[in-house]
Every structure is written in C-alpha cells, then in structure tokens.
PDB file of N, CA and C in Angstrom:
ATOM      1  N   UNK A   1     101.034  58.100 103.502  1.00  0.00           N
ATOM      2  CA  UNK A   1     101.448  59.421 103.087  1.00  0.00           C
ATOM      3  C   UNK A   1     102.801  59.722 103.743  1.00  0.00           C
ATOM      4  N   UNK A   2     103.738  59.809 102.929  1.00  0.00           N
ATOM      5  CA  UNK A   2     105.148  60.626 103.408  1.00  0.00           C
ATOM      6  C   UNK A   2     105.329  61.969 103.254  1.00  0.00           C
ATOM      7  N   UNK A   3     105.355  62.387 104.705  1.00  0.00           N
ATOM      8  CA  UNK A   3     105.626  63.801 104.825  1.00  0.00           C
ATOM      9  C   UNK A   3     107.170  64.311 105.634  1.00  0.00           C
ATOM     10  N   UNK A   4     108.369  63.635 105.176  1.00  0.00           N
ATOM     11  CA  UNK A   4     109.633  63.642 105.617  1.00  0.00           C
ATOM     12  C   UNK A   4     110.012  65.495 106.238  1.00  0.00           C
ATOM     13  N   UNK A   5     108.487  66.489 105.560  1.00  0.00           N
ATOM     14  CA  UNK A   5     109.654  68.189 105.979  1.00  0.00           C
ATOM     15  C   UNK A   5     108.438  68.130 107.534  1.00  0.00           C
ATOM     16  N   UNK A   6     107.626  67.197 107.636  1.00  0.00           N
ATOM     17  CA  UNK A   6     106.728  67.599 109.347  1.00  0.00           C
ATOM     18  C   UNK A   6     107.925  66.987 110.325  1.00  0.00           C
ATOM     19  N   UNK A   7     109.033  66.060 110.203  1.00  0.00           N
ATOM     20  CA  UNK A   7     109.854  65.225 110.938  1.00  0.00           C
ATOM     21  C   UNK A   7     110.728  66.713 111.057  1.00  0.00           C
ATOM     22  N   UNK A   8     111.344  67.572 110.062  1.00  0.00           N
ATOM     23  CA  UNK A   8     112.053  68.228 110.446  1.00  0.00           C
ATOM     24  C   UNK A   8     111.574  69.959 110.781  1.00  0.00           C
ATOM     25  N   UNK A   9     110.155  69.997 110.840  1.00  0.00           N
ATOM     26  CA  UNK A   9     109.874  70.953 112.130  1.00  0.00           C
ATOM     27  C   UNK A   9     109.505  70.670 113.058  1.00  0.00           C
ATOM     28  N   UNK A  10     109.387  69.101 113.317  1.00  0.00           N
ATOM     29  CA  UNK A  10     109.305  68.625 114.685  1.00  0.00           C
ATOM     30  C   UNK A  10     110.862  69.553 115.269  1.00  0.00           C
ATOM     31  N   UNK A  11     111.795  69.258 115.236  1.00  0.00           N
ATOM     32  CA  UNK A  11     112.835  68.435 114.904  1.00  0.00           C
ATOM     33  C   UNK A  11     113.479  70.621 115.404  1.00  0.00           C
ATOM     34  N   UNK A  12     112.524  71.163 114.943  1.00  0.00           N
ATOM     35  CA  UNK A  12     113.183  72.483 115.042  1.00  0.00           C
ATOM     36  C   UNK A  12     112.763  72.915 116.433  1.00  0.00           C
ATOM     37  N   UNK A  13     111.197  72.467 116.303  1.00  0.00           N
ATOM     38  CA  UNK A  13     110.416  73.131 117.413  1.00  0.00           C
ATOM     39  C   UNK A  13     111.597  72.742 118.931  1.00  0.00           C
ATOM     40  N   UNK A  14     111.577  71.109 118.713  1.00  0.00           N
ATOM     41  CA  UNK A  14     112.082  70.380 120.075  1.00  0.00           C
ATOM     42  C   UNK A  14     113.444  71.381 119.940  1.00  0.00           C
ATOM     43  N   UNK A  15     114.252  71.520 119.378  1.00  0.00           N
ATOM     44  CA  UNK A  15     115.403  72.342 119.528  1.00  0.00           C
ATOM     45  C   UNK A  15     115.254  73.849 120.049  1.00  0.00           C
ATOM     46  N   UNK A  16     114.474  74.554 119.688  1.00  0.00           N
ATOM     47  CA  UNK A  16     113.631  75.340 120.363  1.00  0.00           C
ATOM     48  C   UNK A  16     113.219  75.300 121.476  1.00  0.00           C
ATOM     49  N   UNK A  17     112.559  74.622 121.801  1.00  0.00           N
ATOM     50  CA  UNK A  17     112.083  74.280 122.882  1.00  0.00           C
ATOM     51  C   UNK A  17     113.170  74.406 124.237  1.00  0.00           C
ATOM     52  N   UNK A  18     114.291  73.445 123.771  1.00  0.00           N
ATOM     53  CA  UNK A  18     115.348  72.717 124.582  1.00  0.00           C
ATOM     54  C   UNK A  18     116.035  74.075 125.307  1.00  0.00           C
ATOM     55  N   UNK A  19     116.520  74.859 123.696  1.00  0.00           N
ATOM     56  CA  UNK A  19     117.168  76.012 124.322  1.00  0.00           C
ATOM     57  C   UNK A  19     116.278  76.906 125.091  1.00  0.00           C
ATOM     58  N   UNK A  20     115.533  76.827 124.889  1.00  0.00           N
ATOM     59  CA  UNK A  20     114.556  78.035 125.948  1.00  0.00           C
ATOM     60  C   UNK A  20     114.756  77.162 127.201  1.00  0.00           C
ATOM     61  N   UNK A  21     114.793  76.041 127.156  1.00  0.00           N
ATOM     62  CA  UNK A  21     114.645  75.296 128.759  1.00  0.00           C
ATOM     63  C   UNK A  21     116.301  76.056 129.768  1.00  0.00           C
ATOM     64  N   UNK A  22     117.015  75.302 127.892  1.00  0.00           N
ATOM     65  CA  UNK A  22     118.174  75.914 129.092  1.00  0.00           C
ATOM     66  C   UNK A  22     118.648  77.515 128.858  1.00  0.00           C
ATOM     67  N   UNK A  23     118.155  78.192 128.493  1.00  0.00           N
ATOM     68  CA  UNK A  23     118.609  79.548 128.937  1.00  0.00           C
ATOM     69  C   UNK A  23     117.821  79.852 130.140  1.00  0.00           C
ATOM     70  N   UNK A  24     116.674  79.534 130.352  1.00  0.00           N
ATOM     71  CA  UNK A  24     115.890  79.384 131.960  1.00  0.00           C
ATOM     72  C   UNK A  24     116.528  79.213 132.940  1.00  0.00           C
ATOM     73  N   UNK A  25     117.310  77.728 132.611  1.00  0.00           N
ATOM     74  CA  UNK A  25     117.975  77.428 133.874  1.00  0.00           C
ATOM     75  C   UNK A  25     119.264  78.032 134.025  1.00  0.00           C
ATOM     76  N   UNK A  26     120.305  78.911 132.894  1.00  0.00           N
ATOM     77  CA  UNK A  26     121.147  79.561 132.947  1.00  0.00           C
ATOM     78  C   UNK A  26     120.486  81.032 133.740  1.00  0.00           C
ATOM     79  N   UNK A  27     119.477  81.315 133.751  1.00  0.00           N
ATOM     80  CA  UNK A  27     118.825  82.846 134.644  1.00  0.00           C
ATOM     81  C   UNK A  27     118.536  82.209 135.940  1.00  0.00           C
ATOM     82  N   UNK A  28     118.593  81.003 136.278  1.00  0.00           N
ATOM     83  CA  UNK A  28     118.330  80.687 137.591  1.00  0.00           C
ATOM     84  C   UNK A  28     119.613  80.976 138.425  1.00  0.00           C
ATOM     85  N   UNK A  29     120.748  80.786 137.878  1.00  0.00           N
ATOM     86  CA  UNK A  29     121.545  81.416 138.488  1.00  0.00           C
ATOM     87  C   UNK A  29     122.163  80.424 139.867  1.00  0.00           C
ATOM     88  N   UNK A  30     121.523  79.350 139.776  1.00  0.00           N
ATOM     89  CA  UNK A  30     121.898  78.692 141.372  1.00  0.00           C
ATOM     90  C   UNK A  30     121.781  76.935 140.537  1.00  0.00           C
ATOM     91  N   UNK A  31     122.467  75.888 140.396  1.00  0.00           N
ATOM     92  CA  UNK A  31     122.890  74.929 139.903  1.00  0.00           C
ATOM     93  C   UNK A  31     121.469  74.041 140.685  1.00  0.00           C
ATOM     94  N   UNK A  32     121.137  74.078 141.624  1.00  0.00           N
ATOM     95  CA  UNK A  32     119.873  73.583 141.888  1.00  0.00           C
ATOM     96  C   UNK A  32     118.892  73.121 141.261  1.00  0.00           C
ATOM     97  N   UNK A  33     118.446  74.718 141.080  1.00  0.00           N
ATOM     98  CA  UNK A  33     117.242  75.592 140.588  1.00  0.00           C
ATOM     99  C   UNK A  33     116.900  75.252 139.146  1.00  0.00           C
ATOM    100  N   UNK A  34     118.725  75.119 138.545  1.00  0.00           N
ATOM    101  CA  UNK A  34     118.544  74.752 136.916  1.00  0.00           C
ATOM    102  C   UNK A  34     118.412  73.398 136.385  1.00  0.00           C
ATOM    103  N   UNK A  35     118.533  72.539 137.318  1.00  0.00           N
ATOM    104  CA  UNK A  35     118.452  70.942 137.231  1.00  0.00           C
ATOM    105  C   UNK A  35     117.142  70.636 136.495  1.00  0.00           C
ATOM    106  N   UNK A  36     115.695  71.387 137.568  1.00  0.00           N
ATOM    107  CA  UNK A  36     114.436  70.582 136.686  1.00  0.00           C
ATOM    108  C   UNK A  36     114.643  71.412 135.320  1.00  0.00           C
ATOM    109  N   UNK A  37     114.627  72.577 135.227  1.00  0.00           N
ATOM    110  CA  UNK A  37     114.648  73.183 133.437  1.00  0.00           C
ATOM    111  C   UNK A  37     115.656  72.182 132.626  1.00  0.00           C
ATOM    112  N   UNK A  38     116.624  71.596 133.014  1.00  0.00           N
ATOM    113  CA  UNK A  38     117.753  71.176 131.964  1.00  0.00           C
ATOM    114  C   UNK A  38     117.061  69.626 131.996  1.00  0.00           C
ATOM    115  N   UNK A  39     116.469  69.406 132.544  1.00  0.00           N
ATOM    116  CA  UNK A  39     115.747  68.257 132.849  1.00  0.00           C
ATOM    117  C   UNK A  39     114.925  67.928 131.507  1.00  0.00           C
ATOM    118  N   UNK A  40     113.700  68.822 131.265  1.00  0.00           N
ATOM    119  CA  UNK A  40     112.508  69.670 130.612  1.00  0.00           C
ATOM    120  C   UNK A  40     113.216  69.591 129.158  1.00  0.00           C
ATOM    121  N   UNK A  41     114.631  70.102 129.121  1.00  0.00           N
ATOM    122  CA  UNK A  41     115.388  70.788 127.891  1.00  0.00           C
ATOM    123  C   UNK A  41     115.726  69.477 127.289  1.00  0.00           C
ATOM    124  N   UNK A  42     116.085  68.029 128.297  1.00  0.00           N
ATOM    125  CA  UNK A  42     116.441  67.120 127.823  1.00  0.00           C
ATOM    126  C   UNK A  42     115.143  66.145 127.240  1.00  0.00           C
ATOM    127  N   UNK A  43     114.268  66.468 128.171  1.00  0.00           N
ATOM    128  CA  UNK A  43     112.910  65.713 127.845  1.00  0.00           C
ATOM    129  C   UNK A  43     112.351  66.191 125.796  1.00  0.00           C
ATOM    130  N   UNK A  44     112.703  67.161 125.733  1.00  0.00           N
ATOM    131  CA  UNK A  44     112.590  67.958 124.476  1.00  0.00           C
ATOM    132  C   UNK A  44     113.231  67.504 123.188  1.00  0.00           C
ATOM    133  N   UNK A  45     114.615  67.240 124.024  1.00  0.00           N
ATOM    134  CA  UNK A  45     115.303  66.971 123.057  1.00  0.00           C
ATOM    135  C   UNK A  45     116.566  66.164 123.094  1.00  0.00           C
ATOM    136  N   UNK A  46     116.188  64.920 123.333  1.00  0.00           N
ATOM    137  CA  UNK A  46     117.126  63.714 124.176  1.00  0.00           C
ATOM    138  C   UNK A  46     118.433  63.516 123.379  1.00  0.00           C
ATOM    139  N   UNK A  47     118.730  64.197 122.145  1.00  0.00           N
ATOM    140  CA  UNK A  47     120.144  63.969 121.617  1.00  0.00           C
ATOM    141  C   UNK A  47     120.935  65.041 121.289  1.00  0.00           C
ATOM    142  N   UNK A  48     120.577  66.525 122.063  1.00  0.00           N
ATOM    143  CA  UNK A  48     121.521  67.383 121.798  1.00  0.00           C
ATOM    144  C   UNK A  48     122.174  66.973 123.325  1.00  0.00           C
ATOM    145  N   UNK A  49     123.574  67.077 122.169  1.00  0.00           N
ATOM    146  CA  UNK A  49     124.733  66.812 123.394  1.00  0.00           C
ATOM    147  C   UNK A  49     125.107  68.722 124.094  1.00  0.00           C
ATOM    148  N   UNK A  50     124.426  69.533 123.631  1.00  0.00           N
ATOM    149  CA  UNK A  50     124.931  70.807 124.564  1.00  0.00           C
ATOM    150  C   UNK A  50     124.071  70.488 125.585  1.00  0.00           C
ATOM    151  N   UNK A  51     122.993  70.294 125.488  1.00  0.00           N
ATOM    152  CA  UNK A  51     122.069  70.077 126.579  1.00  0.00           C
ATOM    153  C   UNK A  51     122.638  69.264 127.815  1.00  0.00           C
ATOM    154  N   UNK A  52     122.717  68.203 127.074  1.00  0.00           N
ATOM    155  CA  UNK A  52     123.873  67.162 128.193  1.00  0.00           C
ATOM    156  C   UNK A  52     124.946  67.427 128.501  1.00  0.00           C
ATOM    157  N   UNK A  53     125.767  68.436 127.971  1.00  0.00           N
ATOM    158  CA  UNK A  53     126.847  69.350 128.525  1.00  0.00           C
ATOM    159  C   UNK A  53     126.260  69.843 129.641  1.00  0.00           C
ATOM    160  N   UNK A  54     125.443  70.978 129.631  1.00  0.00           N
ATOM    161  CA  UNK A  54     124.899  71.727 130.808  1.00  0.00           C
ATOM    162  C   UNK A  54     124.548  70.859 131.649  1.00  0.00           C
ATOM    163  N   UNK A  55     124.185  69.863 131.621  1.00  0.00           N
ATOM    164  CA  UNK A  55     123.343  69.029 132.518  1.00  0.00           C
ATOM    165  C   UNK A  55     124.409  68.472 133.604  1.00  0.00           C
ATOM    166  N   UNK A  56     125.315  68.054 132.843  1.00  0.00           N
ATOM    167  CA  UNK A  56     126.374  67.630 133.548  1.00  0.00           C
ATOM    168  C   UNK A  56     127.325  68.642 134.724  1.00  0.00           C
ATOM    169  N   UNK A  57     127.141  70.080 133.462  1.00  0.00           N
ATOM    170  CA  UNK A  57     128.260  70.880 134.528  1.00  0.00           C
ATOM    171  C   UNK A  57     127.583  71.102 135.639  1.00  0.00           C
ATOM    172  N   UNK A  58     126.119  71.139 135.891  1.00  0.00           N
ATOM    173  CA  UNK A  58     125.075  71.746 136.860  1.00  0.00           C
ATOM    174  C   UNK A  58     125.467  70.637 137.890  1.00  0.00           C
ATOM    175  N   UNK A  59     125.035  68.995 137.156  1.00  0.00           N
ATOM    176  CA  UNK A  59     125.576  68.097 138.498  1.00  0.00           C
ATOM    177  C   UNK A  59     127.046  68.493 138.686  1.00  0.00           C
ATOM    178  N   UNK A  60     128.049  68.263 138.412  1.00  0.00           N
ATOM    179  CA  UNK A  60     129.198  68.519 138.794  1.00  0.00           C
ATOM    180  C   UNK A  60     129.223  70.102 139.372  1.00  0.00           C
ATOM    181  N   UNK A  61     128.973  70.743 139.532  1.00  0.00           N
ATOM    182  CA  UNK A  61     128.783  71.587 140.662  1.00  0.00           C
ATOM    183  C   UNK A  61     127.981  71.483 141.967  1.00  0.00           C
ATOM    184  N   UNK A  62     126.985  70.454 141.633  1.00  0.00           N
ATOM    185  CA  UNK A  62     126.218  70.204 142.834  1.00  0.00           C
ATOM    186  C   UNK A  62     127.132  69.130 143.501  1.00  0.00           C
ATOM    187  N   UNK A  63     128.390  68.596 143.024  1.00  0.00           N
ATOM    188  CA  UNK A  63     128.934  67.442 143.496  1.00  0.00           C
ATOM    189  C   UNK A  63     128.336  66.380 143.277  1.00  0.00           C
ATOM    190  N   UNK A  64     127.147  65.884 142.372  1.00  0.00           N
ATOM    191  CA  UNK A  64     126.721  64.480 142.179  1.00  0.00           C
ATOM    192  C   UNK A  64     127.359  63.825 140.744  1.00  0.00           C
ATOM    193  N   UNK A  65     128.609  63.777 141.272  1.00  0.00           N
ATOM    194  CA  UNK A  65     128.865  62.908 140.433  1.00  0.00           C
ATOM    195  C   UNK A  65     128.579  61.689 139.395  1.00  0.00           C
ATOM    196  N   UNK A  66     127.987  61.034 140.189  1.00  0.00           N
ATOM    197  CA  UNK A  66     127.184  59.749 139.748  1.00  0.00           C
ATOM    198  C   UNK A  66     125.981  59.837 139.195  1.00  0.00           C
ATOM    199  N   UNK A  67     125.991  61.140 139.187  1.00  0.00           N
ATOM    200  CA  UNK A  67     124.465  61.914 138.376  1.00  0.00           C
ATOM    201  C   UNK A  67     125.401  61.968 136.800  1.00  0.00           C
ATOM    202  N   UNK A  68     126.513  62.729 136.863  1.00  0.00           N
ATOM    203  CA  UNK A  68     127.249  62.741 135.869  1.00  0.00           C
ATOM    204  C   UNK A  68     127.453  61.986 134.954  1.00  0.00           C
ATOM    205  N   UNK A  69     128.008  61.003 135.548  1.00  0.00           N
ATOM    206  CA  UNK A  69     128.307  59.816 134.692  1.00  0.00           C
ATOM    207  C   UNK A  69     126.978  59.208 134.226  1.00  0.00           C
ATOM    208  N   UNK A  70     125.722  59.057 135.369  1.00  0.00           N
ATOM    209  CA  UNK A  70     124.699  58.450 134.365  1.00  0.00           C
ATOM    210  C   UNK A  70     123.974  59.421 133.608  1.00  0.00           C
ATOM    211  N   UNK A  71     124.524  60.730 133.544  1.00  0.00           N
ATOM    212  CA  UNK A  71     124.159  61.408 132.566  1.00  0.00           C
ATOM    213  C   UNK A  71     124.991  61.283 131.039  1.00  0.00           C
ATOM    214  N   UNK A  72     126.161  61.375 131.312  1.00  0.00           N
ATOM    215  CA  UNK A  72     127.308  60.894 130.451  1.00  0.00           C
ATOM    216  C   UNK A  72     126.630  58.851 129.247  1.00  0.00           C
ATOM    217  N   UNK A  73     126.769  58.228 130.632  1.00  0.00           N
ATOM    218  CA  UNK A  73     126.012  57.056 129.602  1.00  0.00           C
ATOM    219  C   UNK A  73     124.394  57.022 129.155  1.00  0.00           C
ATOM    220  N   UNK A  74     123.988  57.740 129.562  1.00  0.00           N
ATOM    221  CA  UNK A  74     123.080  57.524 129.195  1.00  0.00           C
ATOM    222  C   UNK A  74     122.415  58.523 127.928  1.00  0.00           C
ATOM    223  N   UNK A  75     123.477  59.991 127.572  1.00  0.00           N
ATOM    224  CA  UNK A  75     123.847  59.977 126.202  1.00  0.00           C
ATOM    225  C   UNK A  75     124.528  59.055 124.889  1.00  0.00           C
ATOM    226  N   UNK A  76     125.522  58.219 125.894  1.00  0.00           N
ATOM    227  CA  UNK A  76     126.297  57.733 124.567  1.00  0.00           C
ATOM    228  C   UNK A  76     125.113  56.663 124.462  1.00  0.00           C
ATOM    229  N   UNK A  77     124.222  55.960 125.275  1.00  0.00           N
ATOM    230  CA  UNK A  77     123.348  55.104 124.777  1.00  0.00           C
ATOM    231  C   UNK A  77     122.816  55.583 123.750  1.00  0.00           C
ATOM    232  N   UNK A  78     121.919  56.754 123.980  1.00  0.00           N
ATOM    233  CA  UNK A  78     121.024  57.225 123.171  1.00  0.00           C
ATOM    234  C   UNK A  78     121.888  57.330 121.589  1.00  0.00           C
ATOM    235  N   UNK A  79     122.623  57.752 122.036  1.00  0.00           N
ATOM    236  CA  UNK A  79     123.334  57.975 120.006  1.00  0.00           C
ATOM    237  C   UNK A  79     123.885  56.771 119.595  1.00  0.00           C
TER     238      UNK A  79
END
C-alpha cells in the first residue's frame, strides 16, 4: 500500500516539532541551557539547515568550535 501524503505529515509534525525545540532553547536565554533543546530540535529533524544554524551559533558562543565544524560536516553529510 502507497501512502506518499502519511510521509508528508510525518514530515510536518518533525518540523513542528524542531521549531518548538528551538524556540525553547531561544527562551533559555543562556547558550548552555539551549544546547540539549537544539539537540532534541535536531534529533526531530536532521535536515533543516536553520536548526543547524542555531546549533552552531549556540556552540560558537560557547567557544567550541570543533563542536561547530562537526556540526557544520556533519550537515553537509546528511544532504
């Protein structure tokens, strides 16, 4: 049985999902605090690149760079 429109409310929910993770960690207010939510947001939804934007600026404020970058490749893997 092909049901190609259940793939794209998966597909809404996880986007949903993601942004609620990260507007969470945008009310946390402290780059820390928002790491596990953007974490959660990515677990949701492993190919929005805003997500991996935030993710990145949070490490690069915490100074982990090398968090960065394997955040950085390990988007362009995924796509």
């Amino acid at each position: 049985m092909d049901l190609p429109w259940i793939e794209e409310k998966r597909q809404a929910f996880r986007r949903g999902a993601a942004d609620l993770f990260v507007g969470v960690a945008k009310l946390m207010g402290d780059a820390e605090k928002a790491v596990p939510w953007l974490e959660r947001a990515q677990e949701c939804d492993e190919l929005n690149e805003a997500v991996c934007q935030e993710m990145m600026k949070a490490q690069a404020s915490l100074e982990r760079y090398d968090a960065v970058e394997q955040t950085n490749r390990g988007m362009a893997a995924r796509l």
